[in-house]
N, C-alpha and C. Protein backbone atom coordinates (compact mmCIF):
# COMPACT_ATOMS: atom_id res chain seq x y z
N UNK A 1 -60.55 145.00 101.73
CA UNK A 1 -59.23 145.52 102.05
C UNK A 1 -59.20 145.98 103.51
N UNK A 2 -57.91 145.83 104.15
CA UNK A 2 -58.06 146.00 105.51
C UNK A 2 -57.58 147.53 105.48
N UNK A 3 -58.67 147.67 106.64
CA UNK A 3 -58.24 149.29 107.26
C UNK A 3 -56.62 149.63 107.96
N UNK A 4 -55.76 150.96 107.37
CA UNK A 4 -54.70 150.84 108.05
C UNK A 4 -54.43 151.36 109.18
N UNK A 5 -53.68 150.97 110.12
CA UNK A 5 -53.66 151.79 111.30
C UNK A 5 -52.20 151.88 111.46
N UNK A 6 -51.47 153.18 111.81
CA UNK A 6 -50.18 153.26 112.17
C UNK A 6 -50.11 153.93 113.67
N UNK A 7 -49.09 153.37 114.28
CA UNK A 7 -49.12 153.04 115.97
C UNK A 7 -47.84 153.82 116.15
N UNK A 8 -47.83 155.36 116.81
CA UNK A 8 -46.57 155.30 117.04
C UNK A 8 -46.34 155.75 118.59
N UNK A 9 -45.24 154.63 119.02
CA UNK A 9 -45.11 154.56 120.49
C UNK A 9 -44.75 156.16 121.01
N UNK A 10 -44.95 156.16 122.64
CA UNK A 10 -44.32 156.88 123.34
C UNK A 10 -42.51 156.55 123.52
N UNK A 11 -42.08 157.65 124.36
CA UNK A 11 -40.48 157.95 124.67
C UNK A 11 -40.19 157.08 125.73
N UNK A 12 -38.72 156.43 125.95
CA UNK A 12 -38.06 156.42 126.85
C UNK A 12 -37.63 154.73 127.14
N UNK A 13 -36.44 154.51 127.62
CA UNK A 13 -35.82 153.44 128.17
C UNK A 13 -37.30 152.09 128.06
N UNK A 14 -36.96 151.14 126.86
CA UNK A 14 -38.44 150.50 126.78
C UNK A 14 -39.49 150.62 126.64
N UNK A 15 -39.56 151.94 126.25
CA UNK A 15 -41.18 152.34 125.73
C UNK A 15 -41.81 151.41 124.46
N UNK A 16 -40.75 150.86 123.52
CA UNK A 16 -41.27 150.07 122.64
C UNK A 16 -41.82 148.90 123.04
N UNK A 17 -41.30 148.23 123.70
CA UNK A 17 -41.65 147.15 124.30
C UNK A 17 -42.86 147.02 124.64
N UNK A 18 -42.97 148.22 125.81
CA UNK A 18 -44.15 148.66 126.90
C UNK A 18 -45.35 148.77 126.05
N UNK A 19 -45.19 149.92 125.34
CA UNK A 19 -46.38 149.74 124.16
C UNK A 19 -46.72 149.35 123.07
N UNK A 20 -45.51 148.27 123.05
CA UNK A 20 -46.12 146.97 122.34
C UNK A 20 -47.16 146.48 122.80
N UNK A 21 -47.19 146.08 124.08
CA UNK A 21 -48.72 145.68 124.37
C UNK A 21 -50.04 146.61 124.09
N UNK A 22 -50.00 147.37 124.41
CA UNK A 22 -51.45 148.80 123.86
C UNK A 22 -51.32 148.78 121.97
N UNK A 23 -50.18 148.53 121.62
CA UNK A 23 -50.38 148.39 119.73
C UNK A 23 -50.99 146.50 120.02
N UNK A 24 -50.45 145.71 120.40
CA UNK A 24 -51.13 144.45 120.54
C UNK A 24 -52.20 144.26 121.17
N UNK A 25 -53.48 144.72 121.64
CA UNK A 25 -54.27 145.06 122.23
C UNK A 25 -54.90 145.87 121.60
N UNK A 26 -54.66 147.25 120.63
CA UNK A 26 -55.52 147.55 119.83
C UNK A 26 -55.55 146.70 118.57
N UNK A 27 -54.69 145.78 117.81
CA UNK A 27 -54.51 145.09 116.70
C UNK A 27 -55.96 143.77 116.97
N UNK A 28 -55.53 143.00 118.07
CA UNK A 28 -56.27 142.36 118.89
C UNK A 28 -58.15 142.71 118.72
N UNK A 29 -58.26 143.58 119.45
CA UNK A 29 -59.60 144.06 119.67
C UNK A 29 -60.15 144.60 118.21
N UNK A 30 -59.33 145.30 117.76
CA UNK A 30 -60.20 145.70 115.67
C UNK A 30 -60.38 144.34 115.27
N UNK A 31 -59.43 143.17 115.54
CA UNK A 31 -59.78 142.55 114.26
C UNK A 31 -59.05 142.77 113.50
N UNK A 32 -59.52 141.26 112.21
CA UNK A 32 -58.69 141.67 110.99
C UNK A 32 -58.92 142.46 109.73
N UNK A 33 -60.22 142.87 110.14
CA UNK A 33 -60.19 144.04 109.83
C UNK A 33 -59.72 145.43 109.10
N UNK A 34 -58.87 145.10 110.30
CA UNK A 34 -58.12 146.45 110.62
C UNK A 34 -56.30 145.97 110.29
N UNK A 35 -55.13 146.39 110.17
CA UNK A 35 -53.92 146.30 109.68
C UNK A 35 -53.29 147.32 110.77
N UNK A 36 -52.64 147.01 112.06
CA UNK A 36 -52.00 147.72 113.06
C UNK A 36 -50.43 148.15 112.39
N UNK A 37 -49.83 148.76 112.12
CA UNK A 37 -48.29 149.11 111.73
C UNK A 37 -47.56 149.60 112.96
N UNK A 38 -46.95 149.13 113.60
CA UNK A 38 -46.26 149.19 114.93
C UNK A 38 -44.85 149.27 114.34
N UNK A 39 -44.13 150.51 113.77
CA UNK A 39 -42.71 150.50 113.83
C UNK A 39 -41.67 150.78 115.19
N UNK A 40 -40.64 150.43 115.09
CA UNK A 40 -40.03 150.87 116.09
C UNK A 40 -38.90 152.12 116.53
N UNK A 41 -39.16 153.08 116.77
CA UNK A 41 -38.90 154.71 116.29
C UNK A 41 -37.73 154.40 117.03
N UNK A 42 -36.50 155.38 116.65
CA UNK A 42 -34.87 155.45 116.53
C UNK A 42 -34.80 156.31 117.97
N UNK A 43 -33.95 155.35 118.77
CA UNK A 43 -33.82 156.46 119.87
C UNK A 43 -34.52 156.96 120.68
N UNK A 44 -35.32 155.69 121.23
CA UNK A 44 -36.69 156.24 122.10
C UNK A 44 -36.10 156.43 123.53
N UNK A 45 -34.82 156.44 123.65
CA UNK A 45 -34.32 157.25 125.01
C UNK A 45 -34.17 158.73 125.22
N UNK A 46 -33.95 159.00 123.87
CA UNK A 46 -33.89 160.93 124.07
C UNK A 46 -34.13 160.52 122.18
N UNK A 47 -35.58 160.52 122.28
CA UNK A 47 -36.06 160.87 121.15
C UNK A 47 -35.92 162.68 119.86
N UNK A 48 -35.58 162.51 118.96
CA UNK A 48 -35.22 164.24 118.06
C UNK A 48 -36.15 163.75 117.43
N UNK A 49 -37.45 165.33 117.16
CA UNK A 49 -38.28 165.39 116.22
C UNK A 49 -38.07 164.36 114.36
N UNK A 50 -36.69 165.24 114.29
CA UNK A 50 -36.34 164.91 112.49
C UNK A 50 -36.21 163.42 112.52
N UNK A 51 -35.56 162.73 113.69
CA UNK A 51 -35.72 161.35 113.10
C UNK A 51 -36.51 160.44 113.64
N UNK A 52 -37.28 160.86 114.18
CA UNK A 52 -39.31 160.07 114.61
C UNK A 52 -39.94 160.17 113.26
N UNK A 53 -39.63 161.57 112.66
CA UNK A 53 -40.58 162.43 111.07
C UNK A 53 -40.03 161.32 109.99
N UNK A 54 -39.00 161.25 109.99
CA UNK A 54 -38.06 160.20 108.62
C UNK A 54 -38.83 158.94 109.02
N UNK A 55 -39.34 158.20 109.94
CA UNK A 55 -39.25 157.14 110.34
C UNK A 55 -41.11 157.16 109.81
N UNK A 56 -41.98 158.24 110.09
CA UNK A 56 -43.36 158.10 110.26
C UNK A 56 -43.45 158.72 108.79
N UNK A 57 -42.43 159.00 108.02
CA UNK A 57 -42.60 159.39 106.65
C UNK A 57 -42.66 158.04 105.75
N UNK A 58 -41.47 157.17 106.02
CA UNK A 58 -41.14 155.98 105.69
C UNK A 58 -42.16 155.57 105.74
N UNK A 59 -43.63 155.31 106.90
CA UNK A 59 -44.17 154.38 107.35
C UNK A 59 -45.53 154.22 106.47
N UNK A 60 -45.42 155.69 105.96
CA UNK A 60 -47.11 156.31 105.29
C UNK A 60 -46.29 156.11 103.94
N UNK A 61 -45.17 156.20 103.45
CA UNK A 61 -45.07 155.97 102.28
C UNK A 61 -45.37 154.44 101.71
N UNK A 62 -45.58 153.22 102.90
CA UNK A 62 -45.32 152.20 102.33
C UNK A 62 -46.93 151.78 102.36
N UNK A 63 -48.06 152.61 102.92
CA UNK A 63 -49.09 152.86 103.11
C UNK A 63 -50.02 153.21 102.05
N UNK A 64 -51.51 152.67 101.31
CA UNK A 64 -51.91 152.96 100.28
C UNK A 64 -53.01 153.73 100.95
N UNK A 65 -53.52 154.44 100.32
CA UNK A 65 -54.90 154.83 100.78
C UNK A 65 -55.37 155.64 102.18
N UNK A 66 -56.35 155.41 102.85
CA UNK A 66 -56.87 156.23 103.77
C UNK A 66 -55.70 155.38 105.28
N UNK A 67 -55.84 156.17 106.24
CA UNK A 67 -54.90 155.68 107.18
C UNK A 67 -55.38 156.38 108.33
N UNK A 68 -55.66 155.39 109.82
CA UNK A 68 -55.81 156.16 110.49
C UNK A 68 -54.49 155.92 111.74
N UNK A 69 -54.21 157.30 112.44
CA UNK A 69 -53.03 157.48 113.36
C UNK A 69 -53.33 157.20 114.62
N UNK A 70 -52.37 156.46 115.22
CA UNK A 70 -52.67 156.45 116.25
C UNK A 70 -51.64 156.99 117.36
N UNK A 71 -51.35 157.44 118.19
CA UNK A 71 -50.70 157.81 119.20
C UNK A 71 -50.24 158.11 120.46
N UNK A 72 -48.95 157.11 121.01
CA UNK A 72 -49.40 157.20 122.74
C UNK A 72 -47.78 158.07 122.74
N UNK A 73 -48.67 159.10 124.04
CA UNK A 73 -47.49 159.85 124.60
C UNK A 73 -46.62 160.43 123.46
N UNK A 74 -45.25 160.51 123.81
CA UNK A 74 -44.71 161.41 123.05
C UNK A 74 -44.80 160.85 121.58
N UNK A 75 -45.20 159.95 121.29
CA UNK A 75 -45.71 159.56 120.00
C UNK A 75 -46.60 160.40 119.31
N UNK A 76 -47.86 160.50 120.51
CA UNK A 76 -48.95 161.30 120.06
C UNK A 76 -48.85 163.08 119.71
N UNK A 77 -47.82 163.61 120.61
CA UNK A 77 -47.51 164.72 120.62
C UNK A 77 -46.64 165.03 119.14
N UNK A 78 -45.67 163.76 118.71
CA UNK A 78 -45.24 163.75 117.07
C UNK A 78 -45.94 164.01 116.51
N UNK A 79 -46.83 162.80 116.32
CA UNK A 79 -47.92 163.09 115.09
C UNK A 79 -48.65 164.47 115.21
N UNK A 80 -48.85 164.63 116.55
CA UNK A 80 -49.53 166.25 115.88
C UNK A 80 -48.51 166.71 115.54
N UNK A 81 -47.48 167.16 115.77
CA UNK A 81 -46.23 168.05 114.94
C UNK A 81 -46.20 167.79 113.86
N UNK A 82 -45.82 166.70 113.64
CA UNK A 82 -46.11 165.76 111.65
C UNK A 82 -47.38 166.29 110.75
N UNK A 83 -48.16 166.27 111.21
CA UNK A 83 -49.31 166.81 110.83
C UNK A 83 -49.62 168.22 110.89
N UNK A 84 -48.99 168.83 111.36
CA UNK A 84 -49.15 170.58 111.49
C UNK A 84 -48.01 170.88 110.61
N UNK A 85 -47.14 170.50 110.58
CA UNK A 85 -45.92 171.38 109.74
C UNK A 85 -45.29 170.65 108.45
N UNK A 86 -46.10 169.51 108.26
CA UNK A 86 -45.42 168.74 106.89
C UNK A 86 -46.56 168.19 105.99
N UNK A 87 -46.01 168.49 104.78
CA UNK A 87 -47.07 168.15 103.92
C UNK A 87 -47.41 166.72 103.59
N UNK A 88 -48.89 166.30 104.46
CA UNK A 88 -49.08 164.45 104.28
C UNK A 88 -49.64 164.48 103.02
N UNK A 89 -49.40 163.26 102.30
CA UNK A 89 -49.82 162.83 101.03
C UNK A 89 -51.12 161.74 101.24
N UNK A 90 -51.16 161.43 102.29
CA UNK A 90 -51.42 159.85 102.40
C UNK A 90 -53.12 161.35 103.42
N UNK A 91 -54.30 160.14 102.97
CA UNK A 91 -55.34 160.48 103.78
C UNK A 91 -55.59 160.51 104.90
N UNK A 92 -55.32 160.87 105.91
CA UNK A 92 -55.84 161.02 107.51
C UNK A 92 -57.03 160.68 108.20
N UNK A 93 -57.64 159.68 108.02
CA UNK A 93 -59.27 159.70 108.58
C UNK A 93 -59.61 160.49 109.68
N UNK A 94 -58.06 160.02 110.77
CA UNK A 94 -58.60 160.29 112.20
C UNK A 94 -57.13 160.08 112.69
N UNK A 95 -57.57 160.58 113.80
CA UNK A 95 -56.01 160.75 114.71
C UNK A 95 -56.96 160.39 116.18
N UNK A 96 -55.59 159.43 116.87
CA UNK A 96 -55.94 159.15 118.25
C UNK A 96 -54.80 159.36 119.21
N UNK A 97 -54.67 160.36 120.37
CA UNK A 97 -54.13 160.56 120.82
C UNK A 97 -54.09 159.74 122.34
N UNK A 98 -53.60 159.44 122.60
CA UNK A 98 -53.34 158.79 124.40
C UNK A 98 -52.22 159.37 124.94
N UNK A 99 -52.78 160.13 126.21
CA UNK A 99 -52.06 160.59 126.32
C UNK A 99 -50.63 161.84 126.53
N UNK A 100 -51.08 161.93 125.80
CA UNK A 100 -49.61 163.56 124.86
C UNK A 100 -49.30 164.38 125.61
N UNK A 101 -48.15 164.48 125.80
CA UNK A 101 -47.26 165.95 126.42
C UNK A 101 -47.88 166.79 125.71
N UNK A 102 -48.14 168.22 126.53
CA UNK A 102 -48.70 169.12 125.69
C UNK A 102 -47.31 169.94 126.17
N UNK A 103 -47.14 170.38 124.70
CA UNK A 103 -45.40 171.26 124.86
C UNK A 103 -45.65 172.68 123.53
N UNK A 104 -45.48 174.09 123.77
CA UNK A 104 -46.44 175.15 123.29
C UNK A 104 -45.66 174.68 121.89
N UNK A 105 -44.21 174.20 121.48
CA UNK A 105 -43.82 174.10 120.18
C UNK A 105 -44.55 173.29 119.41
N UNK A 106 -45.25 172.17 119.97
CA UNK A 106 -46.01 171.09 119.05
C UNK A 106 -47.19 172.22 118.46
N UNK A 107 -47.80 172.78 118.89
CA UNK A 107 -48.88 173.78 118.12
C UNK A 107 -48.64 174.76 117.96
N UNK A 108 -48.65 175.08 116.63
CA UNK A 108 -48.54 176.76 116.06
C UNK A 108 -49.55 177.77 115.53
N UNK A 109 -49.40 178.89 115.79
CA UNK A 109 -50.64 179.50 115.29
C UNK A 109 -50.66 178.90 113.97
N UNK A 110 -50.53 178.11 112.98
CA UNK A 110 -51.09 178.00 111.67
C UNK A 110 -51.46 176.35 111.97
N UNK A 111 -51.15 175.74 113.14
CA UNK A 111 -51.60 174.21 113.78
C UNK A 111 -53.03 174.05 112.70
N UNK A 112 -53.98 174.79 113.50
CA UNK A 112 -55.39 175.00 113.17
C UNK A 112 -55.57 174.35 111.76
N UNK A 113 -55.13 174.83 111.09
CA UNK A 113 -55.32 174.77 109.30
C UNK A 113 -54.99 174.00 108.95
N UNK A 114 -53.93 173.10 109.63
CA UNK A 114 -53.39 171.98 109.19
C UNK A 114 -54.48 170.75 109.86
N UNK A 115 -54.75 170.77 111.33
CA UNK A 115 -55.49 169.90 112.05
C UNK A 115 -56.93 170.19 111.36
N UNK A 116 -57.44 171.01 110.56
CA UNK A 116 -58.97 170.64 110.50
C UNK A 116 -59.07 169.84 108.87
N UNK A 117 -57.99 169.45 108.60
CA UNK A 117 -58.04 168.87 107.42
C UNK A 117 -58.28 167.03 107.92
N UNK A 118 -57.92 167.05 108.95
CA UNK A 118 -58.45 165.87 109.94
C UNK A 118 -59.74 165.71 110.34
N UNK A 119 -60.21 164.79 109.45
CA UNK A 119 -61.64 164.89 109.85
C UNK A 119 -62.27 164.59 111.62
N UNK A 120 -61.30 163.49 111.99
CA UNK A 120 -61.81 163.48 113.31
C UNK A 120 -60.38 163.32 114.42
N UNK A 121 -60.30 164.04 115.28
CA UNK A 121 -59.11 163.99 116.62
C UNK A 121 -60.16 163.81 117.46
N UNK A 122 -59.48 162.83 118.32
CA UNK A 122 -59.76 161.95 119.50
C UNK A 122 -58.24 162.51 120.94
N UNK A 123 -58.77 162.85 121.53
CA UNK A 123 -57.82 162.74 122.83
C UNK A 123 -58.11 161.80 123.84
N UNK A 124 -57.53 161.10 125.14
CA UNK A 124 -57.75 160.34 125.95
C UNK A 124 -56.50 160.93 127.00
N UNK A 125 -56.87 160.28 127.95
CA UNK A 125 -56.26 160.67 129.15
C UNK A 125 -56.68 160.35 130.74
N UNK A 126 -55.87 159.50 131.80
CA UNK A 126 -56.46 159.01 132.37
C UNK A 126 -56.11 159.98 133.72
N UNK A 127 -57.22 160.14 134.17
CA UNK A 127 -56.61 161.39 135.84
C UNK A 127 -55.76 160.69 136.34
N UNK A 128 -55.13 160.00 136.61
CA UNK A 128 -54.36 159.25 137.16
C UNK A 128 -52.93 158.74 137.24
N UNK A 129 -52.67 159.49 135.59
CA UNK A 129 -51.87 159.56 134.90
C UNK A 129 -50.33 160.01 135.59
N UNK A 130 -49.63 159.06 136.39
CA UNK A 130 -48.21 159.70 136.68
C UNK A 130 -46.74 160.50 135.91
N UNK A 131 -47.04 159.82 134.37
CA UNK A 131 -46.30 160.48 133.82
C UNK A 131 -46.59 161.77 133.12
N UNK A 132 -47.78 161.95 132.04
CA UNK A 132 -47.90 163.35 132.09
C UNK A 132 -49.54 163.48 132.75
N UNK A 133 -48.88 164.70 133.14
CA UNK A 133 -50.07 165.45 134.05
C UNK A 133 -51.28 165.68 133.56
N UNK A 134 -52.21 165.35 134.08
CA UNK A 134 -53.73 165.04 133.26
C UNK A 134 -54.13 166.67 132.88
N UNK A 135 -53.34 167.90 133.41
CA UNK A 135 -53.71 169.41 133.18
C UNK A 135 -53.40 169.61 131.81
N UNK A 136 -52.45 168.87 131.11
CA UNK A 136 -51.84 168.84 130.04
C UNK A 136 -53.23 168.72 128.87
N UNK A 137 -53.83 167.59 128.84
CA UNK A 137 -55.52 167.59 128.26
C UNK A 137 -56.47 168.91 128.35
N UNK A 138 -56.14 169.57 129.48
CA UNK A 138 -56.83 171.38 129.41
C UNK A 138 -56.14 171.85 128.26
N UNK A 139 -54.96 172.09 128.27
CA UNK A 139 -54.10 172.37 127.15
C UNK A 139 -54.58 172.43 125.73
N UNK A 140 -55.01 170.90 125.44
CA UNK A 140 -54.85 171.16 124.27
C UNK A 140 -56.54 171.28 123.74
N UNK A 141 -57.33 170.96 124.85
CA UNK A 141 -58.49 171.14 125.06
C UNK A 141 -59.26 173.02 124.15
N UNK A 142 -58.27 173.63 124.94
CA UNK A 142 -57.86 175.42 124.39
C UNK A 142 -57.39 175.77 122.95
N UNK A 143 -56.64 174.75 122.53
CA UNK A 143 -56.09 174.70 121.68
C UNK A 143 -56.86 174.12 120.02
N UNK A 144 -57.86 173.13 120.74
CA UNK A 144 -58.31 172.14 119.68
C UNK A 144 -59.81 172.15 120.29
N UNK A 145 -60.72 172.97 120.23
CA UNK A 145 -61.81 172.65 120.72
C UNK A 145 -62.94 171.80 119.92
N UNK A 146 -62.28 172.01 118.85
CA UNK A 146 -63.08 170.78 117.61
C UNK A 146 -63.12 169.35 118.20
N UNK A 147 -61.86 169.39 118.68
CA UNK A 147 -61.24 167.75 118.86
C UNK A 147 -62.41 166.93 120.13
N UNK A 148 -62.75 165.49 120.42
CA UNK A 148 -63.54 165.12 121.10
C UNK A 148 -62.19 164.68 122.22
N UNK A 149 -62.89 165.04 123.57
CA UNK A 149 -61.48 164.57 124.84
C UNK A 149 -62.30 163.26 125.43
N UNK A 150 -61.64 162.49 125.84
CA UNK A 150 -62.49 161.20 126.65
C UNK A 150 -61.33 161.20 127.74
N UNK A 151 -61.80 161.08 128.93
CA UNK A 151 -61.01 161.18 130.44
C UNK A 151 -61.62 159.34 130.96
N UNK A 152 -60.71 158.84 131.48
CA UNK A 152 -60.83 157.73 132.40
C UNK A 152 -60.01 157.75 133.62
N UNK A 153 -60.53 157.24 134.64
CA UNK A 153 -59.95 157.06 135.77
C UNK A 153 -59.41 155.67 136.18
N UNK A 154 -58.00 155.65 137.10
CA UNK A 154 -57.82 153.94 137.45
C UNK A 154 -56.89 154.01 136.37
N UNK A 155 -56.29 154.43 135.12
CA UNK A 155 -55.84 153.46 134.24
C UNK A 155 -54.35 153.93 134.31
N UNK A 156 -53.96 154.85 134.30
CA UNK A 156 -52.20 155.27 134.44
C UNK A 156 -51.97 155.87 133.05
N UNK A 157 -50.84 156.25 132.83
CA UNK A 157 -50.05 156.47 131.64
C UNK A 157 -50.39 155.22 130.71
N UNK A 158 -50.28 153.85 130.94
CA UNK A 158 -50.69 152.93 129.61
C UNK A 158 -51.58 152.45 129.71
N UNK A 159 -52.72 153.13 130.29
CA UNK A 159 -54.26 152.59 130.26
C UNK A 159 -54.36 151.21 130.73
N UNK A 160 -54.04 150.81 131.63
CA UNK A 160 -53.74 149.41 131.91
C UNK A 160 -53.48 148.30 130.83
N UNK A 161 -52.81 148.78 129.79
CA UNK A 161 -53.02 147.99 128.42
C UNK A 161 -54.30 147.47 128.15
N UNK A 162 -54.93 148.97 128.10
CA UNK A 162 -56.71 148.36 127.51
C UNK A 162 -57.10 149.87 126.62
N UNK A 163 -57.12 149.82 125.04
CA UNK A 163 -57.61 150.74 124.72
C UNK A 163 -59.29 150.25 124.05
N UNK A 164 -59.66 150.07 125.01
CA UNK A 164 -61.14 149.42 124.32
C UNK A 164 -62.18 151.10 124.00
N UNK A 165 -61.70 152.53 124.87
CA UNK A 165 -62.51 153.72 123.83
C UNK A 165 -61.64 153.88 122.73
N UNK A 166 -61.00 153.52 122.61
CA UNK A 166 -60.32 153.80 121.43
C UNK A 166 -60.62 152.74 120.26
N UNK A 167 -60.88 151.35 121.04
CA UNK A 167 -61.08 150.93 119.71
C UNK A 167 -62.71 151.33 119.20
N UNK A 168 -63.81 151.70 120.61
CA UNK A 168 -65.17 151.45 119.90
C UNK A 168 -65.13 153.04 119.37
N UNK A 169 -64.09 154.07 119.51
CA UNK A 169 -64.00 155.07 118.29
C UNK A 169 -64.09 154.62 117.34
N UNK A 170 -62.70 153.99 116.73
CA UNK A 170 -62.24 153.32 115.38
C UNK A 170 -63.11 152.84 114.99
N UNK A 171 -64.06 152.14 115.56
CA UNK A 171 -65.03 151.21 115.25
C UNK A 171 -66.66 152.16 114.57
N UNK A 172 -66.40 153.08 115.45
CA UNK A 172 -67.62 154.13 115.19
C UNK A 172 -67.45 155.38 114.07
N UNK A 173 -66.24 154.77 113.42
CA UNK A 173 -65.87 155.74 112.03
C UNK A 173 -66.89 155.52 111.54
């Protein structure tokens, strides 16, 4: 049975598109393996929490078994919200972040309790990064010291469409 993976993009004018390639590129590099779920979230120009949540609720409901998350940018900053304040049904292996606005509402003092039920968080982030500010990774660094951070240089906000630490994570479950 193939491993599931759900992909949920970053914000803004074509972001689906854009990281279509980084969900095609991690689908790519697992193998078949692996089962990439790339939906396409409502309103990725001025994205609202409640209907990204309806959309990544939908996505795990159609989902059997263990599942791992994946997440670029304000995608990634969802899923941690999704995961801190709503009750998942569906198993979590691992969460991968690329990326993420760090914004103080996405984590709450009760974050903690919810995130260590995650067996493994992954952060990434490239210094180089023009759209969010690579200080943002200190952030959550404070916040999540469980979590493993991986920094690259050269790659931008979409990693040059190459998540190859991300896939030899996935790979190193």
């Amino acid at each position: 049975m193939q491993k599931q993976v759900l992909f949920i993009q970053g914000a803004g004018q074509g972001a689906y598109e854009v990281d279509g390639k980084l969900a095609g590129d991690l689908q790519e590099a697992l193998g078949i393996e692996y089962h990439v779920l790339y939906p396409e979230m409502p309103n990725e120009e001025e994205p609202e929490y409640g209907t990204w949540k309806s959309e990544i609720e939908e996505c795990l409901r159609r989902m059997d078994g263990e599942v791992i998350l994946v997440g670029h940018s304000v995608g990634g900053a969802v899923l941690l919200k999704y995961i801190s304040d709503e009750k998942v049904s569906n198993k979590i292996t691992s969460l991968f972040l690329i990326a993420p606005p760090y914004d103080e509402t996405v984590l709450t003092e009760d974050s903690s309790a919810a995130l260590d039920k995650v067996p493994k968080i992954y952060f990434y982030h490239s210094r180089d990064d023009d759209i969010v500010p690579f200080s943002h990774l200190t952030h959550y660094a404070e916040k999540l010291p469980k979590a493993t951070f991986r920094t690259v240089d050269g790659r931008g906000h979409q990693f040059s469409n190459d998540l190859s630490e991300v896939v030899e994570d996935i790979k190193g479950l």
